[in-house]
C-alpha atoms as a PDB file:
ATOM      1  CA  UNK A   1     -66.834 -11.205 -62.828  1.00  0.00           C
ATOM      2  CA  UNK A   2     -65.337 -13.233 -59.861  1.00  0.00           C
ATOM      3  CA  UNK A   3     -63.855 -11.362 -57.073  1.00  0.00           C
ATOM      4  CA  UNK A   4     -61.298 -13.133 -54.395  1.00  0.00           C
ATOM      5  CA  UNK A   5     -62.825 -11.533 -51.348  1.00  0.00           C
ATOM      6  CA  UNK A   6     -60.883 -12.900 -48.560  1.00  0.00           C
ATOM      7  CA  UNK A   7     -58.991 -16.806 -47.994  1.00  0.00           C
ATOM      8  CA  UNK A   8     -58.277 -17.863 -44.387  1.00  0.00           C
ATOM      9  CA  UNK A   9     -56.241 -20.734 -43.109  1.00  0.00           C
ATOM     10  CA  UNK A  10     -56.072 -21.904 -39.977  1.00  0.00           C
ATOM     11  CA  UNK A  11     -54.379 -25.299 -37.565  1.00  0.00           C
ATOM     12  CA  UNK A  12     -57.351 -26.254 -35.200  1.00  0.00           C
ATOM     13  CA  UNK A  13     -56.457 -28.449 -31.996  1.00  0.00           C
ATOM     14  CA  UNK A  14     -58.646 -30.449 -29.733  1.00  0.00           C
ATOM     15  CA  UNK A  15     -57.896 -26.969 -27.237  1.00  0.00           C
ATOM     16  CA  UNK A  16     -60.292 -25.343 -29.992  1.00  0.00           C
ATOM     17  CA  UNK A  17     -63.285 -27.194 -29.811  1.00  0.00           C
ATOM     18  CA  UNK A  18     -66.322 -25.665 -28.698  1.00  0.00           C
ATOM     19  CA  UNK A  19     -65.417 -22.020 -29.963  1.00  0.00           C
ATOM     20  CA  UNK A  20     -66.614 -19.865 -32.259  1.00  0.00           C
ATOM     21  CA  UNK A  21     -64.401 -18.438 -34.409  1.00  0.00           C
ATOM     22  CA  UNK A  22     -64.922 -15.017 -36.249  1.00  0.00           C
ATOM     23  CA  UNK A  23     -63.777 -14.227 -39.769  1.00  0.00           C
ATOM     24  CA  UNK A  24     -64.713 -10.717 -41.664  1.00  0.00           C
ATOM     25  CA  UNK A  25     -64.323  -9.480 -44.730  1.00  0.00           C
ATOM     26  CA  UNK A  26     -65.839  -6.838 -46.970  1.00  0.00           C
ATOM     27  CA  UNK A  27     -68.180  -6.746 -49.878  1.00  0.00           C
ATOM     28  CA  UNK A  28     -67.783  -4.369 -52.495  1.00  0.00           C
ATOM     29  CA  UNK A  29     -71.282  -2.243 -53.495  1.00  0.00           C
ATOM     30  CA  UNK A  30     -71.634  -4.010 -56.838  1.00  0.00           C
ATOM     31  CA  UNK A  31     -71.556  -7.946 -55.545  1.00  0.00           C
ATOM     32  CA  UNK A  32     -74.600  -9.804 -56.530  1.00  0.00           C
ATOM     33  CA  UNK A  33     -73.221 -12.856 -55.165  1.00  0.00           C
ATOM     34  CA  UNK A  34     -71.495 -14.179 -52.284  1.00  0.00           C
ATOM     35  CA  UNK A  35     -69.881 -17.816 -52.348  1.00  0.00           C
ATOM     36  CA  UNK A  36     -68.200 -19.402 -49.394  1.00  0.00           C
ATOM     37  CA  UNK A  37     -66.417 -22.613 -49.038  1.00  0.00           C
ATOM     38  CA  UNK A  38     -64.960 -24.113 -46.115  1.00  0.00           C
ATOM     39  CA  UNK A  39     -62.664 -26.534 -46.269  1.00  0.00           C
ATOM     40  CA  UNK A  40     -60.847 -28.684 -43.304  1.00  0.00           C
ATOM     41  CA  UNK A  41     -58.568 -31.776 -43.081  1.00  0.00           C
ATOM     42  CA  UNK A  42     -58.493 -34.433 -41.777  1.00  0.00           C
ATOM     43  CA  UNK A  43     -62.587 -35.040 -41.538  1.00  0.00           C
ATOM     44  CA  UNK A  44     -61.932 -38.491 -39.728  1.00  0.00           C
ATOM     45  CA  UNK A  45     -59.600 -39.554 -36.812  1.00  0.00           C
ATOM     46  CA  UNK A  46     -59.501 -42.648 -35.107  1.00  0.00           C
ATOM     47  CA  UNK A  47     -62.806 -43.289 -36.333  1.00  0.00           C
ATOM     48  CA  UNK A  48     -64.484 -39.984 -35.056  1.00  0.00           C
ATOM     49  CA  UNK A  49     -65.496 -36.825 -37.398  1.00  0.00           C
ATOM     50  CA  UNK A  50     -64.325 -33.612 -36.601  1.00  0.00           C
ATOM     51  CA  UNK A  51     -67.377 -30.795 -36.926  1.00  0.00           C
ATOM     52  CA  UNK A  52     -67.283 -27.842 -37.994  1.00  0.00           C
ATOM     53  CA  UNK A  53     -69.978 -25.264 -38.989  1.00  0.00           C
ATOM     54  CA  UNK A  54     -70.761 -21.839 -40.719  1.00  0.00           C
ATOM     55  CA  UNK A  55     -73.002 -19.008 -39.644  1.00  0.00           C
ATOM     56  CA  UNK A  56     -72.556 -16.217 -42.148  1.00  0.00           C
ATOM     57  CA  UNK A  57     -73.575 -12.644 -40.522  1.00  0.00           C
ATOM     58  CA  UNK A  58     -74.087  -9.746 -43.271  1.00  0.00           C
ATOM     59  CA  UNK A  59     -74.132  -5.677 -42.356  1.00  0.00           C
ATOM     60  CA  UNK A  60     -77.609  -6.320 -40.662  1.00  0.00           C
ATOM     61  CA  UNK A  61     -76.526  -8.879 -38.941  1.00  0.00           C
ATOM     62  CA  UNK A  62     -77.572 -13.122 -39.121  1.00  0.00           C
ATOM     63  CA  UNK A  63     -77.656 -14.194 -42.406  1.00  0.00           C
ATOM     64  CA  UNK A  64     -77.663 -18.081 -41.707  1.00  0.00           C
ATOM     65  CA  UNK A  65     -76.092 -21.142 -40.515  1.00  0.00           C
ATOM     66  CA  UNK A  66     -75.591 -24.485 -42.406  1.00  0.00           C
ATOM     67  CA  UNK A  67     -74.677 -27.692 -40.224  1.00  0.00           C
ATOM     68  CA  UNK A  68     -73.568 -29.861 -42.564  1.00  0.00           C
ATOM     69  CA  UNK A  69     -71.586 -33.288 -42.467  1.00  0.00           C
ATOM     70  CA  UNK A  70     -68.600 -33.834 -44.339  1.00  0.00           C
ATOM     71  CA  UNK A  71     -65.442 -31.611 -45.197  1.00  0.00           C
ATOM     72  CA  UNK A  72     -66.585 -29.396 -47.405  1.00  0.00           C
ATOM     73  CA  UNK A  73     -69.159 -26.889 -47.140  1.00  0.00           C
ATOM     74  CA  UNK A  74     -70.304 -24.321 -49.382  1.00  0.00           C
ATOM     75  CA  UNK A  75     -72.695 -21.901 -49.567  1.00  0.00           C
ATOM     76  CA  UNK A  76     -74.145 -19.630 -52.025  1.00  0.00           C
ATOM     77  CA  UNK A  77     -76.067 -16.569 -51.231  1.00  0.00           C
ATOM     78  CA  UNK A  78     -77.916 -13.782 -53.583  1.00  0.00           C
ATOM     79  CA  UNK A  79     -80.759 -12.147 -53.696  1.00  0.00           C
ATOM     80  CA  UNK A  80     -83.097 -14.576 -55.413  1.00  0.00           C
ATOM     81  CA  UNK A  81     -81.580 -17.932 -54.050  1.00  0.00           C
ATOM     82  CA  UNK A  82     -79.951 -18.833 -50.893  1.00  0.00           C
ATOM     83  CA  UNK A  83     -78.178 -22.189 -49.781  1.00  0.00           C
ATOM     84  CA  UNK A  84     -80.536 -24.230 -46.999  1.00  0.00           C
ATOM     85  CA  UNK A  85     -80.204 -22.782 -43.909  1.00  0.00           C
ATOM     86  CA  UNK A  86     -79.792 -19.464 -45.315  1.00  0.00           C
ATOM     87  CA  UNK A  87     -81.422 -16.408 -46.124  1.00  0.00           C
ATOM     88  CA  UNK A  88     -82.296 -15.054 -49.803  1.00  0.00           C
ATOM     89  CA  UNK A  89     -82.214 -10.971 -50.075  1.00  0.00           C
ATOM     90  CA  UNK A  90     -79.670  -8.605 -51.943  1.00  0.00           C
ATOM     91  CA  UNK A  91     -76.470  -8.950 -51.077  1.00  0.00           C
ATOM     92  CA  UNK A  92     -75.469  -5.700 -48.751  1.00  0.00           C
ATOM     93  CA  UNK A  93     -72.289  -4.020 -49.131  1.00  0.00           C
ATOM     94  CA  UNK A  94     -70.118  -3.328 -45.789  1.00  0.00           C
ATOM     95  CA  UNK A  95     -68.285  -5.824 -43.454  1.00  0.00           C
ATOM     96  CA  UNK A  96     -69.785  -9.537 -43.457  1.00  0.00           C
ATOM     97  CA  UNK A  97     -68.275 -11.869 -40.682  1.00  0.00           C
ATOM     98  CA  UNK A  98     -68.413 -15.974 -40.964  1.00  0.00           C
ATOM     99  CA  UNK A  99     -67.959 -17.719 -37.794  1.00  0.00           C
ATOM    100  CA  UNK A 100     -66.941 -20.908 -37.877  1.00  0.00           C
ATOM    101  CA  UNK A 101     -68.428 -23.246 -34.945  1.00  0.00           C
ATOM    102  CA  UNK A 102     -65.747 -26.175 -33.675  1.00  0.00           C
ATOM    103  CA  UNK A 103     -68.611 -28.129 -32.387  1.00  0.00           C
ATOM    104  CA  UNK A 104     -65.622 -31.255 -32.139  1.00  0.00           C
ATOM    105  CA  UNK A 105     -62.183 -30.904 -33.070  1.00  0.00           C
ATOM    106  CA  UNK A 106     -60.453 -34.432 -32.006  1.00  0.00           C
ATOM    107  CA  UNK A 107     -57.093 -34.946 -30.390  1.00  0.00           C
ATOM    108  CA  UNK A 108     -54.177 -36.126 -32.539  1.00  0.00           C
ATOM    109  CA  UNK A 109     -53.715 -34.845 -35.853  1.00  0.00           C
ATOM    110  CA  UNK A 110     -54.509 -30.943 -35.801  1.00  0.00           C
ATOM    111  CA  UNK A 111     -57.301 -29.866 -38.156  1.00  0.00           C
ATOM    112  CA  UNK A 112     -56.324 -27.957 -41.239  1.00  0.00           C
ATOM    113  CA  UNK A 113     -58.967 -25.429 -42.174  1.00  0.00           C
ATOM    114  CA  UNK A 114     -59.313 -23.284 -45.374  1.00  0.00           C
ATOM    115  CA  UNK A 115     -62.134 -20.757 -45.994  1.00  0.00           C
ATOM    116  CA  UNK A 116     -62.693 -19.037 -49.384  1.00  0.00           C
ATOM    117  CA  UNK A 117     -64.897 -15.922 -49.800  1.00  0.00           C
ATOM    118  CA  UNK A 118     -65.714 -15.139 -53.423  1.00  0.00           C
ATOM    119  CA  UNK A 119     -67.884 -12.330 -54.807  1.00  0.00           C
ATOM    120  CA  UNK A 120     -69.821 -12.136 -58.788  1.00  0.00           C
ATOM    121  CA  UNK A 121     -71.029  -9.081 -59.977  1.00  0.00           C
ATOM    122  CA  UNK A 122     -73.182 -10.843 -62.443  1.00  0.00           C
ATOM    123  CA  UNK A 123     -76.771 -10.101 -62.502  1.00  0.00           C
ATOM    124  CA  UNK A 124     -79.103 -12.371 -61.049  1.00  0.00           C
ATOM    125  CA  UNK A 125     -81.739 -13.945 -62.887  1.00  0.00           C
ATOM    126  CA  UNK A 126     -84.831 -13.809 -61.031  1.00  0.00           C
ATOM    127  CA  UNK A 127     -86.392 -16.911 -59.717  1.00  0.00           C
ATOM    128  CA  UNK A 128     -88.757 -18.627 -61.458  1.00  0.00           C
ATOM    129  CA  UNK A 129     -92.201 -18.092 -60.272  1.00  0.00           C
ATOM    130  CA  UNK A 130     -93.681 -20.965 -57.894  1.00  0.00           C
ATOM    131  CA  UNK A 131     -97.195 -22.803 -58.639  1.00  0.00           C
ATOM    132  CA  UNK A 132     -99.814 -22.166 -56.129  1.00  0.00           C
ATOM    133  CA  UNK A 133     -99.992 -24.097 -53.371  1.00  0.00           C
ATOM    134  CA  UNK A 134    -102.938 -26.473 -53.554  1.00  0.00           C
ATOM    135  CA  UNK A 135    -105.932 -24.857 -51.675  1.00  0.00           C
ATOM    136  CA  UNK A 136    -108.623 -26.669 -49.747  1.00  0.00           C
ATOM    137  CA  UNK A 137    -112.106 -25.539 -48.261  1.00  0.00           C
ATOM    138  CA  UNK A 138    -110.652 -25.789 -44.642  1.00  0.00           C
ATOM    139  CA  UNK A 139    -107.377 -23.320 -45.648  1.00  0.00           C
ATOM    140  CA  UNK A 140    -108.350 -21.238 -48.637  1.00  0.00           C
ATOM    141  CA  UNK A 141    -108.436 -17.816 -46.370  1.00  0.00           C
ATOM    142  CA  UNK A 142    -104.773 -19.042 -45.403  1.00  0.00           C
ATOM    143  CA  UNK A 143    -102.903 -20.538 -48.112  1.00  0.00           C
ATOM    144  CA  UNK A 144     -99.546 -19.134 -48.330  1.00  0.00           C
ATOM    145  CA  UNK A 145     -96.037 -20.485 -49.273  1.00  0.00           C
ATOM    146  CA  UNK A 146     -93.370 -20.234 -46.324  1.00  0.00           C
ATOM    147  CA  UNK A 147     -90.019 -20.858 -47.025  1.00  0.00           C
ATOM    148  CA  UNK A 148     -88.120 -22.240 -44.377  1.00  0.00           C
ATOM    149  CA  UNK A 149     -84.807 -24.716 -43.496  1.00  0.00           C
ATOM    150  CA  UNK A 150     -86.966 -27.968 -41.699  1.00  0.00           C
ATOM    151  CA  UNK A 151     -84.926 -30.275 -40.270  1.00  0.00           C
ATOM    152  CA  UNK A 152     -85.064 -33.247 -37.878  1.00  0.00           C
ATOM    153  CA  UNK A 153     -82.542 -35.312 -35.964  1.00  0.00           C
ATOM    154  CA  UNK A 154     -83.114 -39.352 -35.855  1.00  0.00           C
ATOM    155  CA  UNK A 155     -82.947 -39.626 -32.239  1.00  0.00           C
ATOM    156  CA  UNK A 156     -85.675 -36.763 -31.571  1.00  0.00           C
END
């Protein structure tokens, strides 16, 4: 079933950019899943995006960070899939905090932000299992698959 965990709302200015802003919440000991969706208004002003970011922190501490574009984000985290830039493992009871980054909040109209945290107790199925990775002569004493969040910027 799907549990309301916590909603936040908040008016950002151009005073809040460059902050990071804390949110907790707790996670009851039979969540499966956690599902977190940020939403803020307005994404464009004057021609310039406001940006804002999640890094989700569970009971043993970082747990991720998405930097995504746009005015919605949402993430989705259990223990046999995780949203990219996330980590996959159980999902821990106790107190979880997201902090929400103002990388640029621009002057004029405030920002309007909303943040939903939902829980599921549903079981999760488990993955299904991943081909080998091809093996050559040079690497067979060192294949392995390594999961990771790879990412480049275009003017790097």
């Amino acid at each position: 079933m799907k549990t309301a965990l916590a909603t936040f709302a908040r008016t950002l200015t151009a005073s809040d950019t460059k902050k990071n802003i804390p949110f907790t919440f707790n996670v009851p000991a039979d969540a499966t899943q956690i599902n977190i969706r940020l939403t803020f208004s307005p994404w464009v002003v004057d021609g310039f995006k406001n940006l804002l970011t999640l890094n989700v922190f569970d009971p043993s501490g970082f747990r991720g960070a998405g930097h995504r574009h746009g005015d919605v984000h949402e993430v989705t985290l259990n223990a046999e899939y995780a949203s990219p830039g996330y980590l996959t493992r159980p999902i821990q009871p106790g107190e979880w905090t997201v902090v929400v980054d103002t990388h640029l909040i621009m002057p004029g109209a405030p920002c309007e932000m909303r943040l939903e945290v939902n829980a599921s107790d549903v079981p999760v199925a488990p993955a299904a299992p991943r081909p080998p990775p091809p093996v050559s002569a040079q690497s067979r004493s060192s294949a392995q698959w390594y999961r990771g969040d790879l990412h480049a910027h275009s003017i790097h």
